[in-house]
Protein backbone atom coordinates (compact mmCIF):
# COMPACT_ATOMS: atom_id res chain seq x y z
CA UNK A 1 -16.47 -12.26 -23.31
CA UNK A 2 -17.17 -12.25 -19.49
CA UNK A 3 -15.60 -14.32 -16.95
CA UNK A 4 -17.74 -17.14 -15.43
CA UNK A 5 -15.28 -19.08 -12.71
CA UNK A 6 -12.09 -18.98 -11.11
CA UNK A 7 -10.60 -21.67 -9.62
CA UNK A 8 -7.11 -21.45 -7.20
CA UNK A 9 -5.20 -24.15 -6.25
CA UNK A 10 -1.69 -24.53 -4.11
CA UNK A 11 0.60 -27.02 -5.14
CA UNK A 12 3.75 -28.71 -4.64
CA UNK A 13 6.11 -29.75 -7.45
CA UNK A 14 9.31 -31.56 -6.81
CA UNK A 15 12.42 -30.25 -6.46
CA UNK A 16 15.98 -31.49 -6.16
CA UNK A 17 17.56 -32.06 -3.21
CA UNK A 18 20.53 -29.62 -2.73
CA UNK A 19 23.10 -31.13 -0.36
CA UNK A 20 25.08 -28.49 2.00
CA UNK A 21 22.34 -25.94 1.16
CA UNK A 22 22.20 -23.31 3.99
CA UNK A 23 19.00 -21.87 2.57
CA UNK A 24 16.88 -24.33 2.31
CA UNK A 25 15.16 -26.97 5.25
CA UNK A 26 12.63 -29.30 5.04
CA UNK A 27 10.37 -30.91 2.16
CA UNK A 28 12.23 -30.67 -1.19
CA UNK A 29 9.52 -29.09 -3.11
CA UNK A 30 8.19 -25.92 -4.89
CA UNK A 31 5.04 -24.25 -3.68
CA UNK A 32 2.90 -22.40 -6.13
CA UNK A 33 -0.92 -21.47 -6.43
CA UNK A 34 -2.45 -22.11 -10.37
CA UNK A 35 -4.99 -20.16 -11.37
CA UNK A 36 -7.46 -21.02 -13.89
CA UNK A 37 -10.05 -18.01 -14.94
CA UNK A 38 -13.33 -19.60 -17.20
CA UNK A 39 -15.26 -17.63 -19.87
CA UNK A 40 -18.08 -17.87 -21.49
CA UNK A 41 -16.50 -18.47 -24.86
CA UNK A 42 -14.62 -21.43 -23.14
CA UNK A 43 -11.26 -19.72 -23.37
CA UNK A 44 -9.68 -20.59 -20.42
CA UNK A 45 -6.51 -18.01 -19.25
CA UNK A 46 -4.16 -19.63 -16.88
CA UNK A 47 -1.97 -17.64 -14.45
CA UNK A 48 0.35 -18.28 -11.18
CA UNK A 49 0.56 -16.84 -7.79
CA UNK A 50 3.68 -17.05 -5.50
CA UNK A 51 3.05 -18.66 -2.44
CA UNK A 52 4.53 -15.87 -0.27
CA UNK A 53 1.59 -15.43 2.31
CA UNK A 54 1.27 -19.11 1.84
CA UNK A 55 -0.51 -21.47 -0.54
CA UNK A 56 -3.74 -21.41 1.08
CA UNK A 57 -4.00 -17.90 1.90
CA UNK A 58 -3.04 -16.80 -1.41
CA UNK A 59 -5.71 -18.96 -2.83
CA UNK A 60 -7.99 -17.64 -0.27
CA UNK A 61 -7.44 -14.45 -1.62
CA UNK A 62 -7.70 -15.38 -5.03
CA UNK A 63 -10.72 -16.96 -4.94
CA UNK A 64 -12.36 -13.99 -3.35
CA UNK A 65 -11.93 -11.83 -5.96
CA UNK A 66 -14.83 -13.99 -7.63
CA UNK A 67 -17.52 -11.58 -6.35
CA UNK A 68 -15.62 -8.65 -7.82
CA UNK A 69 -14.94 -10.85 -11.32
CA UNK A 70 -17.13 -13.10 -12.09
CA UNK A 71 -19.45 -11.60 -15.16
CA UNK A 72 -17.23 -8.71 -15.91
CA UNK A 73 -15.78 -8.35 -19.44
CA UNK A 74 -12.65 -9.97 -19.49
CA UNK A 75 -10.91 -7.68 -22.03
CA UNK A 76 -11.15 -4.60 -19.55
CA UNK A 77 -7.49 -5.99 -18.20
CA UNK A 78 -6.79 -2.57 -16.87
CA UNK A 79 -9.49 -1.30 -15.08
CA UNK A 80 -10.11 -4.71 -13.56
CA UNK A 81 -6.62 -4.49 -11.85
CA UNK A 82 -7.35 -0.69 -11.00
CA UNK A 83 -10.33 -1.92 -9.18
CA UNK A 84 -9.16 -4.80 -7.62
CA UNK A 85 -6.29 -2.66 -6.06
CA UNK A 86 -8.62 -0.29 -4.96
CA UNK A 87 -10.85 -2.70 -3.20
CA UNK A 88 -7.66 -5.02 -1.36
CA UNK A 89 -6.61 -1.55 0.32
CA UNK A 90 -3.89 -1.39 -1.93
CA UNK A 91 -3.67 2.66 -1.37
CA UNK A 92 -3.41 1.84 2.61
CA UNK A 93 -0.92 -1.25 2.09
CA UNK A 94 2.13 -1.48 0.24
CA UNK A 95 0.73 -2.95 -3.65
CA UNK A 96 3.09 -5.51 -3.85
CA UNK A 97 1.43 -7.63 -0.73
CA UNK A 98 -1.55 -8.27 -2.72
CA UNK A 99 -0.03 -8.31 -5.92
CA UNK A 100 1.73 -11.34 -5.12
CA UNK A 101 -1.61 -12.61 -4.84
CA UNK A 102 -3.74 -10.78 -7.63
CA UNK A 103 -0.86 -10.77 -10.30
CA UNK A 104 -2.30 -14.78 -10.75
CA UNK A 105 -5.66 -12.94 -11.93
CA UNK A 106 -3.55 -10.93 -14.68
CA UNK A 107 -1.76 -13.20 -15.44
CA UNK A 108 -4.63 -15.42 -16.55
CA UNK A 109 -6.45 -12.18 -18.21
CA UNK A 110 -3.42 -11.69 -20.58
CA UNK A 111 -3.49 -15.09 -21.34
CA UNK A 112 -6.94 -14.83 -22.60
CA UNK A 113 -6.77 -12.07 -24.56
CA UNK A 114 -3.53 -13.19 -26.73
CA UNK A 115 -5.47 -16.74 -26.95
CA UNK A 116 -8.64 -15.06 -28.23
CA UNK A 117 -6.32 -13.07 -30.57
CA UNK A 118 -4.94 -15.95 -31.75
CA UNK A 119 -1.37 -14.69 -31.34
CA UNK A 120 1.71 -15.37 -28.86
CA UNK A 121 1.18 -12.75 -26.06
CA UNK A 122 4.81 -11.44 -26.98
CA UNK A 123 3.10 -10.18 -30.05
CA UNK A 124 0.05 -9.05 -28.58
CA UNK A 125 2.35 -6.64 -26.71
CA UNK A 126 3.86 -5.16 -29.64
CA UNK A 127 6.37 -7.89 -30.90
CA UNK A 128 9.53 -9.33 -29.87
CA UNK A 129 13.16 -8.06 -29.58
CA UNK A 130 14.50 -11.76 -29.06
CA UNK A 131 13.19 -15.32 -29.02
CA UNK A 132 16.46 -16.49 -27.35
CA UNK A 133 16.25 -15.39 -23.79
CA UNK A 134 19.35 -15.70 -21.97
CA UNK A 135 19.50 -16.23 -17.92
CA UNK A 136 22.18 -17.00 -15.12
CA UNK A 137 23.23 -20.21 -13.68
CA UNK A 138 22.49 -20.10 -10.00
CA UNK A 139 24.31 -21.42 -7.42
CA UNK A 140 23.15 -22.60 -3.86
CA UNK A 141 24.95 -20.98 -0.61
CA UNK A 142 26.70 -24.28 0.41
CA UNK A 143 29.87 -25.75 1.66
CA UNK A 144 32.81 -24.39 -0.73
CA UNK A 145 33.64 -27.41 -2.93
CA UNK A 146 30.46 -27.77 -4.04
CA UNK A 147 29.86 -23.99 -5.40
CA UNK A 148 33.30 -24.71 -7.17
CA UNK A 149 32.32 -27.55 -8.61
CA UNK A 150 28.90 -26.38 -9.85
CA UNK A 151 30.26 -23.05 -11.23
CA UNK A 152 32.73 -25.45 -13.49
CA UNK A 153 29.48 -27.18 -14.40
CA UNK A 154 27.64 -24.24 -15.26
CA UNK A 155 30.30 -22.70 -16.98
CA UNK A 156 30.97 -26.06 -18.75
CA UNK A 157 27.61 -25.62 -20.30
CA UNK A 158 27.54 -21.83 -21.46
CA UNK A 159 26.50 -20.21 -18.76
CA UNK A 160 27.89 -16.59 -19.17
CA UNK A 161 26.79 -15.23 -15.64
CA UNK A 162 27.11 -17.17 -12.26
CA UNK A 163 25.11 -15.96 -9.05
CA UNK A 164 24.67 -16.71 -5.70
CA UNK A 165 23.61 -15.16 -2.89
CA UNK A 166 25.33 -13.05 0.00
CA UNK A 167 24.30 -10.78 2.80
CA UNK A 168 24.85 -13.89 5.32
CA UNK A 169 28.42 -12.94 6.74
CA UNK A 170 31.28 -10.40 5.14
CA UNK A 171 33.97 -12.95 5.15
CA UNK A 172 32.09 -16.34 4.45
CA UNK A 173 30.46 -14.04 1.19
CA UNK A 174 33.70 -13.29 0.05
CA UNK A 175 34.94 -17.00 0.01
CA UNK A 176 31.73 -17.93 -1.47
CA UNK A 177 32.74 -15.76 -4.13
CA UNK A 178 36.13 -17.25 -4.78
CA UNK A 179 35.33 -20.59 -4.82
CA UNK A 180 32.39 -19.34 -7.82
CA UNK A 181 35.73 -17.93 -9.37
CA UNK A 182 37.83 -21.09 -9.01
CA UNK A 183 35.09 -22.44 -10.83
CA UNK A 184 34.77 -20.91 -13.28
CA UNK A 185 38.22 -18.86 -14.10
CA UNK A 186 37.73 -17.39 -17.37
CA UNK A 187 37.26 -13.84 -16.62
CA UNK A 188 34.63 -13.20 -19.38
CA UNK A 189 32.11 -15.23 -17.10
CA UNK A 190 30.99 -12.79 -14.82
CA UNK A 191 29.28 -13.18 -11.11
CA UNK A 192 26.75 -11.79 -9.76
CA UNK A 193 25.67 -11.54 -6.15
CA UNK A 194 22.66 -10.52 -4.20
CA UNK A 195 23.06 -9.05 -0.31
CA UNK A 196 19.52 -9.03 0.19
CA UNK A 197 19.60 -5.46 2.04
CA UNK A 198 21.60 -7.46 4.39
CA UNK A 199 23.96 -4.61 5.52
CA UNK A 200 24.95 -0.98 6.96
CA UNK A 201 26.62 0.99 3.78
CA UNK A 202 29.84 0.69 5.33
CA UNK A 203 30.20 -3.14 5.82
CA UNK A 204 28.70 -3.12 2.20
CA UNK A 205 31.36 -0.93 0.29
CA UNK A 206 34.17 -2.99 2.36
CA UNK A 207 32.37 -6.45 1.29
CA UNK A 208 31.92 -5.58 -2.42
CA UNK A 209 35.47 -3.78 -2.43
CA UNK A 210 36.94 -7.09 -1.40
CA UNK A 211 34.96 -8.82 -4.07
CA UNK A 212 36.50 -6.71 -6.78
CA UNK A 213 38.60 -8.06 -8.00
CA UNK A 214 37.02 -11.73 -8.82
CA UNK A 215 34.90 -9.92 -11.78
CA UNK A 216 31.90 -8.70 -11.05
CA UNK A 217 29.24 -7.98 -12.96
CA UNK A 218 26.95 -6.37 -10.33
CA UNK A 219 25.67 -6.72 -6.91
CA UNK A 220 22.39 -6.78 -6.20
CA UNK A 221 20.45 -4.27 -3.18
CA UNK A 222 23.52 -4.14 -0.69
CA UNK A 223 21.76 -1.72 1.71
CA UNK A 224 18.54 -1.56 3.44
CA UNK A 225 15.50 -1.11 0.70
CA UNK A 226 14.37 2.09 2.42
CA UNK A 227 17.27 4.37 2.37
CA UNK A 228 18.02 4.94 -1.23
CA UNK A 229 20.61 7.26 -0.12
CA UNK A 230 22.43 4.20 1.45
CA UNK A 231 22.08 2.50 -2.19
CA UNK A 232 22.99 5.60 -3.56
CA UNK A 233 25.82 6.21 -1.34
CA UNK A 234 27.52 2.39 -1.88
CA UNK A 235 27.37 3.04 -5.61
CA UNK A 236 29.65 6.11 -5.26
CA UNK A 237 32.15 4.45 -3.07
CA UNK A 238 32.48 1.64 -4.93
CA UNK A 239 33.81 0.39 -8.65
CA UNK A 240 31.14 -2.87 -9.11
CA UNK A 241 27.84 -1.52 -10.28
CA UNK A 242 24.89 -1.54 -7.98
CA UNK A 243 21.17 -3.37 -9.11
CA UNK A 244 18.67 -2.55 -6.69
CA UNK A 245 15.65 -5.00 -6.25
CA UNK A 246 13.54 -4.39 -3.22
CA UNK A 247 14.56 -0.55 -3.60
CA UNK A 248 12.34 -0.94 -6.96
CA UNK A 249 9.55 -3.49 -5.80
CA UNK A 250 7.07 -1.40 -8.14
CA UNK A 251 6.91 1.57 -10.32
CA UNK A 252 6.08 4.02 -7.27
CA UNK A 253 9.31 2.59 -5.43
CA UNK A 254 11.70 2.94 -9.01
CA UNK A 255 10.39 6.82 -9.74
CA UNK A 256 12.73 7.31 -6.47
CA UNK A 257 15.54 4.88 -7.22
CA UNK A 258 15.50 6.48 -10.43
CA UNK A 259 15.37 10.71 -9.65
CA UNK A 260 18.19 9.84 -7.52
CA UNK A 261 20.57 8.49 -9.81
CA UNK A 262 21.34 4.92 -7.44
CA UNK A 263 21.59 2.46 -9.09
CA UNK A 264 23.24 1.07 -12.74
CA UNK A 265 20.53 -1.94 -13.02
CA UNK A 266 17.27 -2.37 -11.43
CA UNK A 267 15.23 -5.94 -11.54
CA UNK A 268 11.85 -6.08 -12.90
CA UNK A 269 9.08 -8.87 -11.85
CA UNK A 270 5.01 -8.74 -12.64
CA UNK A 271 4.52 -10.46 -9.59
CA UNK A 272 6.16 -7.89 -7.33
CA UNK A 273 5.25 -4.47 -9.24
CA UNK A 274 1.20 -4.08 -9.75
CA UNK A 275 1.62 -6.89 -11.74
CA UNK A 276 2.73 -7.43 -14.99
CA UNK A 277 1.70 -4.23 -16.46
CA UNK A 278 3.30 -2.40 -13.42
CA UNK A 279 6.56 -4.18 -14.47
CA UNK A 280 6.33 -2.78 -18.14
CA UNK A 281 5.90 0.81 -17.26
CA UNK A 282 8.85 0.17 -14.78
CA UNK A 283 10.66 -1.48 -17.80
CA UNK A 284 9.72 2.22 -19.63
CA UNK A 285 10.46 4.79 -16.77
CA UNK A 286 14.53 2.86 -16.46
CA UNK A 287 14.52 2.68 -20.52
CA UNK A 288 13.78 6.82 -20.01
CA UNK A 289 16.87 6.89 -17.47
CA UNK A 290 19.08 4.34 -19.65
CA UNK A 291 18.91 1.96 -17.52
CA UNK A 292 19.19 -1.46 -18.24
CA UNK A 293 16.69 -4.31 -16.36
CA UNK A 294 16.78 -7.66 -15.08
CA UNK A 295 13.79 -9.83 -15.11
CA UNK A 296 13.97 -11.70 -11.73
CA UNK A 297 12.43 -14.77 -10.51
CA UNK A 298 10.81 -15.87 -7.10
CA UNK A 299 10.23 -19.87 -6.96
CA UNK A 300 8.40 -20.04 -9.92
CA UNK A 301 6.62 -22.66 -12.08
CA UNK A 302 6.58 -23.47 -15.48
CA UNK A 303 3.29 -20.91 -15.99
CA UNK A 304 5.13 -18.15 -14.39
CA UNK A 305 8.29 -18.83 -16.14
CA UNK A 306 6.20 -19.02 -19.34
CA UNK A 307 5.04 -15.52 -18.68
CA UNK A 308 8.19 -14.26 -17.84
CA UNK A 309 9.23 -15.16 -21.11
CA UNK A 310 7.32 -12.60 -22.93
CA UNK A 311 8.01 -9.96 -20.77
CA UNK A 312 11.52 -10.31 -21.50
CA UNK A 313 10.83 -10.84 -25.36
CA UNK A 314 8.64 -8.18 -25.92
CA UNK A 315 10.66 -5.20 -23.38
CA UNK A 316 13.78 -3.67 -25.05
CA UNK A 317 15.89 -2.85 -21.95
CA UNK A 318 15.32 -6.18 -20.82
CA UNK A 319 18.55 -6.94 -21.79
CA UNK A 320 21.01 -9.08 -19.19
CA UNK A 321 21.14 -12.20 -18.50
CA UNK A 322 17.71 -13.34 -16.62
CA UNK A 323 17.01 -14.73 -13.49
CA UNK A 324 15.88 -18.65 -13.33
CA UNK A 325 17.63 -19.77 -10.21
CA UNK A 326 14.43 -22.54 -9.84
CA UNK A 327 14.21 -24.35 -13.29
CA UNK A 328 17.08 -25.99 -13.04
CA UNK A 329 16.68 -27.57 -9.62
CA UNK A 330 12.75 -28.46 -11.09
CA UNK A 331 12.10 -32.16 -10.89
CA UNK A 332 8.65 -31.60 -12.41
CA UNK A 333 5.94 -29.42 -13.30
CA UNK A 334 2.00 -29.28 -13.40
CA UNK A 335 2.47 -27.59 -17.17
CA UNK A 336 2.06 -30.58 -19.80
CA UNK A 337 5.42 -31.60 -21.17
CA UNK A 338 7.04 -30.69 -18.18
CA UNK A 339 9.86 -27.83 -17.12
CA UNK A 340 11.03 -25.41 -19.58
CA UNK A 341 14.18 -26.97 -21.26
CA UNK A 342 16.95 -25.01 -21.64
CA UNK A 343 19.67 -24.66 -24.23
CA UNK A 344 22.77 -24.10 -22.97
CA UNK A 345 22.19 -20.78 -20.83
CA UNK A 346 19.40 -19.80 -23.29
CA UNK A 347 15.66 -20.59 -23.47
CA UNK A 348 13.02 -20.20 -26.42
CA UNK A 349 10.08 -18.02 -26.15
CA UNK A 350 6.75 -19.58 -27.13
CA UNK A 351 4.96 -19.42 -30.50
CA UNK A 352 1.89 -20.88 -29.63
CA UNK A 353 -1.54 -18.27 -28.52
CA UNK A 354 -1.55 -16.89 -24.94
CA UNK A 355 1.58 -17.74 -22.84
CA UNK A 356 1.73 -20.78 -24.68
CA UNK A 357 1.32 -23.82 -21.86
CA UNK A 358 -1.31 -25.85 -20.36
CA UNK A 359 -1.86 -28.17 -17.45
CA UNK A 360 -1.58 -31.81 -16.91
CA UNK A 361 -4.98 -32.70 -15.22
CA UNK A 362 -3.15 -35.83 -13.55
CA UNK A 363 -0.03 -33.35 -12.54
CA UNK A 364 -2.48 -30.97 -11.17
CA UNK A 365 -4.25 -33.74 -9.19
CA UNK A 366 -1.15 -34.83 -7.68
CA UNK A 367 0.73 -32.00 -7.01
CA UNK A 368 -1.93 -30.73 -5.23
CA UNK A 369 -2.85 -33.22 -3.05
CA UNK A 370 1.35 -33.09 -2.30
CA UNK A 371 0.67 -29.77 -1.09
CA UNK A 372 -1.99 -30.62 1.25
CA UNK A 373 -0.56 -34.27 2.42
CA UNK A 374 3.06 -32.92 2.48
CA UNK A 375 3.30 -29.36 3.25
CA UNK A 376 0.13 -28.22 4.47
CA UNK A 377 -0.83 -30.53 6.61
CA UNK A 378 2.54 -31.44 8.38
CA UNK A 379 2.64 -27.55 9.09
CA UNK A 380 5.85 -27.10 6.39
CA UNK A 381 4.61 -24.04 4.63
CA UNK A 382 6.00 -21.82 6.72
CA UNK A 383 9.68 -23.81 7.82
CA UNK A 384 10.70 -24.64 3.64
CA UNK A 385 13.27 -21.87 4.10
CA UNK A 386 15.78 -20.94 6.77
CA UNK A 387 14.32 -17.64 8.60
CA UNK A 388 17.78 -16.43 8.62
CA UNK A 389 18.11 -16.20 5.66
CA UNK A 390 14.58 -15.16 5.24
CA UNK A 391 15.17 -12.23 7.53
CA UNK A 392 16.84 -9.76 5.00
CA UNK A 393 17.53 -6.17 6.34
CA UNK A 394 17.34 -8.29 10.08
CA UNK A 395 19.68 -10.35 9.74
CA UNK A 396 22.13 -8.59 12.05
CA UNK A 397 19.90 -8.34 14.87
CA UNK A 398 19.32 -12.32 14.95
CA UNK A 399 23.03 -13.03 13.70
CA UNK A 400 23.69 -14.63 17.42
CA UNK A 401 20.24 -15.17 18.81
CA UNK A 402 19.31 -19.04 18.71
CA UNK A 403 15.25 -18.40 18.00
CA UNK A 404 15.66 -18.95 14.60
């Protein structure tokens, strides 16, 4: 089967407006870039790029991998990726810059191989360990009231771990963290927070110390992503266990986290780590050190989420409750049928060949031209969230400097 087309297109889906946020500006949507890869058999594999260089650039660089693709044989997965890597300077570059660029092209190459198999890609990769995938309910940084009130909703519902994130100010974090717990007061709902790399180790063990006692259940990449000392040195001083994201952006990044004993979780994402099968040797090299993963989530769509789906089914220390801080805010989707519903906290896998979703032509059409009319054009694509917040590890150096 060789490939014959590829097609990239940026697009805008709804989402719901989120009063108080202090993360969010702008047009209320969700930017993505769906690809579509043709074959000759007519098998079409459908994948989905983050828009973190920006919608058209990442569909730039999508669509130039054509010369490289077009009329290879579609099962090579492997050595396609290898060679793609090789030829977007991935060994001069850090990998995940493309990646979140080419892990659209895998993405659509797994999907058709499990369609052309006839099975679920979960199975294609070896089976499932659950159909029921568990995730968080997320909550916005806003005013205080509102957290509360959305952690009792969440809770209400069966939501068994709350998150938000942190990393914007010691004290305001703290509250923020409270008013989750006012929320939601039975202790066996945990919360979870993520600092973003936001501070020195020292402001971080005082900050998580003070968050104590409220129950965590972790906090996520306190220090700065390249000093795993630092990580390492915040999960001696303190009692919450430390996750590490950015520290473990892809396998070459974890082999570190890992040798030096930093962390107790680490978050996993195909998008991030030399794509998806990147993420499953990471999933491997933490099962090796007994570590238990988190798949995470970076505003994704339904074919992303879809994807994510079997990753978690088919990985067996994929075992916490998952990140899908977007669906729920999702007014619509290009996907026919709609956003993933969920049940409760949980959400079902998909039985059907491939990833198991396909696009709504019309959706497509007009989510699209949203992008362009909307975000593109206007000059949003850049402005759709706060730079402060945006600024991670720099946050202190713009915390009173009014360019932002």
């Amino acid at each position: 089967m060789k490939i014959t087309d590829i097609k990239a297109t940026p697009v805008a889906c709804p989402r719901k407006h989120t009063e108080g946020s202090k993360l969010r500006k702008g047009p209320s949507v969700l930017i993505g870039v769906i690809v579509e890869v043709f074959t000759d058999e007519g098998i079409v594999g459908l994948g989905e790029s983050p828009a973190v260089l920006g919608g058209r650039i990442t569909a730039d660089i999508l669509l130039s991998t054509k010369k490289s693709l077009v009329g290879k044989d579609v099962t090579n997965i492997n050595l396609l990726l290898k060679m793609l890597y090789c030829e977007y300077g991935l060994g001069h570059t850090h990998i995940h810059t493309a990646c979140w660029a080419l892990s659209g092209i895998e993405m659509a190459l797994w999907d058709i191989a499990a369609q052309r198999a006839g099975l679920p890609l979960y199975a294609l990769w070896g089976g499932a360990y659950r159909k029921k995938v568990e995730f968080f309910g997320g909550i916005e940084r806003g005013d205080l009231k509102t957290m509360t009130e959305t952690a009792t909703m969440l809770a209400g519902v069966g939501y068994k771990v709350l998150y938000t994130k942190c990393g914007i100010d010691p004290d305001e974090d703290v509250a923020a963290v409270d008013a989750i717990r006012k929320g939601a007061p039975d202790r066996s709902i945990k919360i979870r927070v993520d600092f973003n790399q936001a501070y020195p180790t020292g402001v971080a063990v005082d900050t998580i110390n003070r968050m104590e006692p409220y129950g965590m259940e972790f906090v996520d990449q306190p220090t700065i992503m390249y000093n795993i000392q630092a990580l390492r040195d915040v999960r001696q001083r303190v009692r919450v266990p430390i996750a590490a994201h950015e520290s473990s952006w892809t396998m070459y990044d974890l082999f570190n986290v890992l040798k030096q004993n930093a962390v107790d979780y680490i978050h996993i994402d195909g998008r991030f780590d030399a794509g998806y099968t990147g993420a499953r040797i990471s999933a491997g090299m933490a099962e090796a050190a007994g570590v238990q993963c988190v798949a995470h989530t970076y505003y994704e769509l339904g074919v992303t989420f879809a994807m994510n789906l079997h990753l978690i089914a088919s990985t067996p220390n994929l075992t916490m409750a998952h990140q899908s801080a977007e669906l729920r805010y999702l007014e619509d989707d290009v996907i026919k049928g709609g956003p993933f519903k969920m049940d409760g906290a949980y959400c079902t896998v998909p039985e059907t060949p491939g990833i198991g979703v396909t696009l709504d032509p019309e959706k497509m059409a007009k989510y699209g031209e949203k992008f362009i009319k909307e975000i593109e054009e206007p000059g949003w694509e850049r402005h759709t969230e706060d730079h402060f917040y945006g600024a991670m590890f720099m946050r202190p150096f713009f915390k009173d400097c009014d360019v932002l």
